[in-house]
Protein backbone atom coordinates (compact mmCIF):
# COMPACT_ATOMS: atom_id res chain seq x y z
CA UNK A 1 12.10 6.13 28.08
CA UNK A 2 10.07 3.47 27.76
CA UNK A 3 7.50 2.34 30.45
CA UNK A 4 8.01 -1.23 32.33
CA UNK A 5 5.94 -2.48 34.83
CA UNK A 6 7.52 -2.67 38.23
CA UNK A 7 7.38 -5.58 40.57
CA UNK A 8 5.46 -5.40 43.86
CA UNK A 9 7.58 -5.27 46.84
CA UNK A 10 5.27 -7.36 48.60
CA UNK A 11 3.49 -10.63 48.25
CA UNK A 12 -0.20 -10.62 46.62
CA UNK A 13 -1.48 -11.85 49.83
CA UNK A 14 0.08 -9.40 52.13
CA UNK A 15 -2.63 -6.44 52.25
CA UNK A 16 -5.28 -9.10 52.97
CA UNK A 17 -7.95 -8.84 54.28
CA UNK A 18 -7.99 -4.95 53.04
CA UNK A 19 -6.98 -5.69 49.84
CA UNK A 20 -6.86 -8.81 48.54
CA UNK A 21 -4.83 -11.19 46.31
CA UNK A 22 -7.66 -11.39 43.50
CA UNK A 23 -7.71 -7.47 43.24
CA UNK A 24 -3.94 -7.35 43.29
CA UNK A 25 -3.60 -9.74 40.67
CA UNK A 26 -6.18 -7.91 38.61
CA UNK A 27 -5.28 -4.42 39.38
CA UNK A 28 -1.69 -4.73 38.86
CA UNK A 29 -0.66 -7.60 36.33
CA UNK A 30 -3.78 -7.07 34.07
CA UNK A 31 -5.06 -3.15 34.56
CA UNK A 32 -1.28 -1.68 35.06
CA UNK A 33 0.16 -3.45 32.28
CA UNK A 34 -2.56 -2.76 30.06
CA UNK A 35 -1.22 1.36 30.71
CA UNK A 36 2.70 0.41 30.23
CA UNK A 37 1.97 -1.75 26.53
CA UNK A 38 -0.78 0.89 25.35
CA UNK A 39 1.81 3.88 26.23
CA UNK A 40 4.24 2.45 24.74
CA UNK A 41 2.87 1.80 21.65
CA UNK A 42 1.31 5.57 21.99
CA UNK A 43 4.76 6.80 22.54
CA UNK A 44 6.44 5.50 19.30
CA UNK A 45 7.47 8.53 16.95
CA UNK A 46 5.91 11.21 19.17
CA UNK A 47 8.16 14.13 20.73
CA UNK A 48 8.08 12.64 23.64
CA UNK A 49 10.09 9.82 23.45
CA UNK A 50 13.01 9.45 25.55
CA UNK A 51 12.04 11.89 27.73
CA UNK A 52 11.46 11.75 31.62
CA UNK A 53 8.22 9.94 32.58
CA UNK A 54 6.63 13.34 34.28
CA UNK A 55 8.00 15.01 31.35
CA UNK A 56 5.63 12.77 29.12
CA UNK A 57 2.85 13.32 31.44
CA UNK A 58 2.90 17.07 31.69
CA UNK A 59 3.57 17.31 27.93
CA UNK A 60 0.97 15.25 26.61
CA UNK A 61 -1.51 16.68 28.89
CA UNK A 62 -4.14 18.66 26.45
CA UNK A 63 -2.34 17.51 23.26
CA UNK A 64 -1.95 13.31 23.00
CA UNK A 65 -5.12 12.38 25.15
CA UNK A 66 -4.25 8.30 24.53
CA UNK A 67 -0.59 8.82 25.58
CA UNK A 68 -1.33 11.23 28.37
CA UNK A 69 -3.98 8.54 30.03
CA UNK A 70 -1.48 6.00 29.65
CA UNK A 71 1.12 7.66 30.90
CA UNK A 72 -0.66 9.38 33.47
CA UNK A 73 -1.81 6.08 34.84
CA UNK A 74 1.84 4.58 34.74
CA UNK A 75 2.66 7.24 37.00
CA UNK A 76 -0.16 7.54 39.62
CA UNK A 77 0.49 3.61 39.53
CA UNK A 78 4.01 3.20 40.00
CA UNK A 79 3.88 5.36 43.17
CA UNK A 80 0.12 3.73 43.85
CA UNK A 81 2.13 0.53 44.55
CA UNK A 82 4.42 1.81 46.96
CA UNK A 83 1.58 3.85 49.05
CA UNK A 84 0.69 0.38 49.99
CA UNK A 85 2.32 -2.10 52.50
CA UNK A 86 1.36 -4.43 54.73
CA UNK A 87 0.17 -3.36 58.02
CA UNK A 88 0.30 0.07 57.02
CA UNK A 89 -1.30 3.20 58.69
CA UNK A 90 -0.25 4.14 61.95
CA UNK A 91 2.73 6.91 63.01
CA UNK A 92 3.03 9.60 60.58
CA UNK A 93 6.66 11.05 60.33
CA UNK A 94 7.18 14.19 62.52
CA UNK A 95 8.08 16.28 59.40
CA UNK A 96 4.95 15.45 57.49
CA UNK A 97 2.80 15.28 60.31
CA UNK A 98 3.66 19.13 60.82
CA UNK A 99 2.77 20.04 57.24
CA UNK A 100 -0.17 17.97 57.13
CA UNK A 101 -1.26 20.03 60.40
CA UNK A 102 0.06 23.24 59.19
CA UNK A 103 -2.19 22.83 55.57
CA UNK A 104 -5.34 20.94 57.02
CA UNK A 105 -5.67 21.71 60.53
CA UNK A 106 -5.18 18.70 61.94
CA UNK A 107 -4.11 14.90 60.85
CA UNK A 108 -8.00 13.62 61.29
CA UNK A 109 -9.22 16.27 59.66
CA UNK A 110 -6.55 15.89 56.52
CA UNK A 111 -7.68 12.40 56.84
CA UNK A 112 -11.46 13.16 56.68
CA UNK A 113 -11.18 15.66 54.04
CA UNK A 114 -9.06 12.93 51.77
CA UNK A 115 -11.58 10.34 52.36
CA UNK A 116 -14.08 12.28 51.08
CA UNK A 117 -12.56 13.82 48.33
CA UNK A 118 -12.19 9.93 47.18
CA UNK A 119 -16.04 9.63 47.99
CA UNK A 120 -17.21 12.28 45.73
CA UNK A 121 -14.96 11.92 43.00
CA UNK A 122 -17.56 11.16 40.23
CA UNK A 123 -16.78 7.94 38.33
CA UNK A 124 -13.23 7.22 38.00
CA UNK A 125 -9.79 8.81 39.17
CA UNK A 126 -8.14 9.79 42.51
CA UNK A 127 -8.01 11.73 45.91
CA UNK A 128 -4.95 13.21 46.75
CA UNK A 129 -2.65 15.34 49.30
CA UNK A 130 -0.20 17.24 47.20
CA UNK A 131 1.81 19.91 47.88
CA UNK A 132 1.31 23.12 46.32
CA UNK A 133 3.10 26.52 46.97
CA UNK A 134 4.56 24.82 49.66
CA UNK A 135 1.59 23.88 51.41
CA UNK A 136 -0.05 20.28 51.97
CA UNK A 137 -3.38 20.19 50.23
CA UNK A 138 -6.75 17.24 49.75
CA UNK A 139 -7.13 17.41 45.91
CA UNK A 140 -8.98 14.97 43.31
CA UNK A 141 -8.98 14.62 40.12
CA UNK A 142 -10.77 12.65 36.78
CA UNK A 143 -9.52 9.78 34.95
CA UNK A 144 -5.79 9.32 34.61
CA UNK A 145 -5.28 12.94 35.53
CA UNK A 146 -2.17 13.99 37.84
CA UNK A 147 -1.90 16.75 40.13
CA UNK A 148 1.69 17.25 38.17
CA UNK A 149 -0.20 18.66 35.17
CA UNK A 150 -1.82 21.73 37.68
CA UNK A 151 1.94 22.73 39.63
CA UNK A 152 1.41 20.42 42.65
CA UNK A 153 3.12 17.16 43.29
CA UNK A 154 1.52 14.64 44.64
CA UNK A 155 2.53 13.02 47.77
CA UNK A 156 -0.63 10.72 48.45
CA UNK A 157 -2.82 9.13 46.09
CA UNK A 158 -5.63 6.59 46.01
CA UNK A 159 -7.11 5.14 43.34
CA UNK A 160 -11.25 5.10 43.20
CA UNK A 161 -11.16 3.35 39.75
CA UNK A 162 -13.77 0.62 40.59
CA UNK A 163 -11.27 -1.90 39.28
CA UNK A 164 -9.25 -0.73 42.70
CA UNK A 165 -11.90 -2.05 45.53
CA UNK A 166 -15.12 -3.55 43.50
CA UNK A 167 -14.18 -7.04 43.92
CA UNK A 168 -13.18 -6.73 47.69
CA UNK A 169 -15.67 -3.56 48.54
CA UNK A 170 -18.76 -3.81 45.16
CA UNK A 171 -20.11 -0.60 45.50
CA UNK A 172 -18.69 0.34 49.23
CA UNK A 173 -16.79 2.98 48.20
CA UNK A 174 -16.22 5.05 51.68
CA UNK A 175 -15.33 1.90 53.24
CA UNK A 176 -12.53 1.00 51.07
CA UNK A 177 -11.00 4.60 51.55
CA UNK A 178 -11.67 4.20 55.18
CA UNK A 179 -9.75 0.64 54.98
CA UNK A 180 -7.09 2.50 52.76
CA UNK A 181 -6.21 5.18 55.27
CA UNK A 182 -6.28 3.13 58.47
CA UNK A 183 -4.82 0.35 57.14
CA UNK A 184 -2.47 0.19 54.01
CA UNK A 185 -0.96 3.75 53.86
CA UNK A 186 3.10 3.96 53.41
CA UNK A 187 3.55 7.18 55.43
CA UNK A 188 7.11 6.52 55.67
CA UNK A 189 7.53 6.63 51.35
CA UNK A 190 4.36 9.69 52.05
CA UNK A 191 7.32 11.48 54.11
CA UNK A 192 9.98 10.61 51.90
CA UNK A 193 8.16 12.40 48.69
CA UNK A 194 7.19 15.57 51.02
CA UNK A 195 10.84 15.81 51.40
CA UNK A 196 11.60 16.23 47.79
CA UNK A 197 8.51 18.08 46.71
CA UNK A 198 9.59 20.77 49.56
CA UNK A 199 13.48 20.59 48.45
């Protein structure tokens, strides 16, 4: 299967002032594609062609470090994307806001301790709620990694690559996560892959 990058459901000015146009343009059409034409280059004549997209992820993870960053990044970013919409935040479905109480304690706290797992994530990767054994976990993790390569599937991810907030944010880190959590979070799509991941 080879990788293609999606289209944005949404207009490159619609996360403003949050996130804006110029980091859109640059994170997506330039960073994005650079992961679908490098893993798709890396994916010619390996073992893993054809197969699933998570299947290339979890299999190249440990073997085919080019292919599983590329791929890895495809993935985080193809769901990335639709974690985002405009005027997002708010309500979080009843379903997910039970789980998210149940594993955390409570919705603030979930939201504190996901915030700061995208704080100190050293240099680059992600913060994440994932569910594992059934429960709703803050995780982080390096690079391109995925939570699918350690049995949890991720539900909620945000990108701390600098290439993600440093031209709206520089070096503001905690305030872009802050931003990202109060403001552009898709809790309905958040709900709809808790739903599947709990299946």
């Amino acid at each position: 299967m080879s990788f293609t990058l999606p289209e944005l459901t949404y207009s490159y000015d619609a996360l403003a002032p949050y996130m804006s146009r110029e980091t859109l343009e640059f994170h997506h059409d330039k960073h994005h594609l650079a992961y679908v034409n490098n893993g798709n280059n890396l994916l010619k004549g390996t073992e893993w062609e054809g197969k699933s997209l998570e299947e290339i992820v979890k299999g190249s993870f440990g073997k085919n470090a080019g292919l599983f960053n590329n791929a890895g990044q495809h993935y985080n970013h193809l769901h990335f994307w639709k974690w985002l919409k405009p005027n997002g935040g708010g309500a979080i479905p009843g379903n997910l806001e039970k789980a998210i109480v149940d594993g955390l304690g409570s919705v603030e706290k979930a939201k504190e301790d996901f915030i700061q797992a995208g704080v100190t994530q050293f240099g680059s990767g992600w913060a994440w709620l994932v569910v594992k054994d059934g429960k709703v976990i803050v995780a982080k993790t390096a690079n391109g990694e995925s939570p699918l390569v350690h049995g949890a599937t991720p539900i909620l991810g945000v990108d701390v690559w600098e290439h993600s907030y440093y031209i709206d944010y520089r070096n503001r880190r905690p305030d872009y996560l802050k931003a990202f959590v109060d403001n552009l979070v898709n809790w309905d799509y958040v709900a709809e892959l808790y739903e599947a991941a709990v299946k």
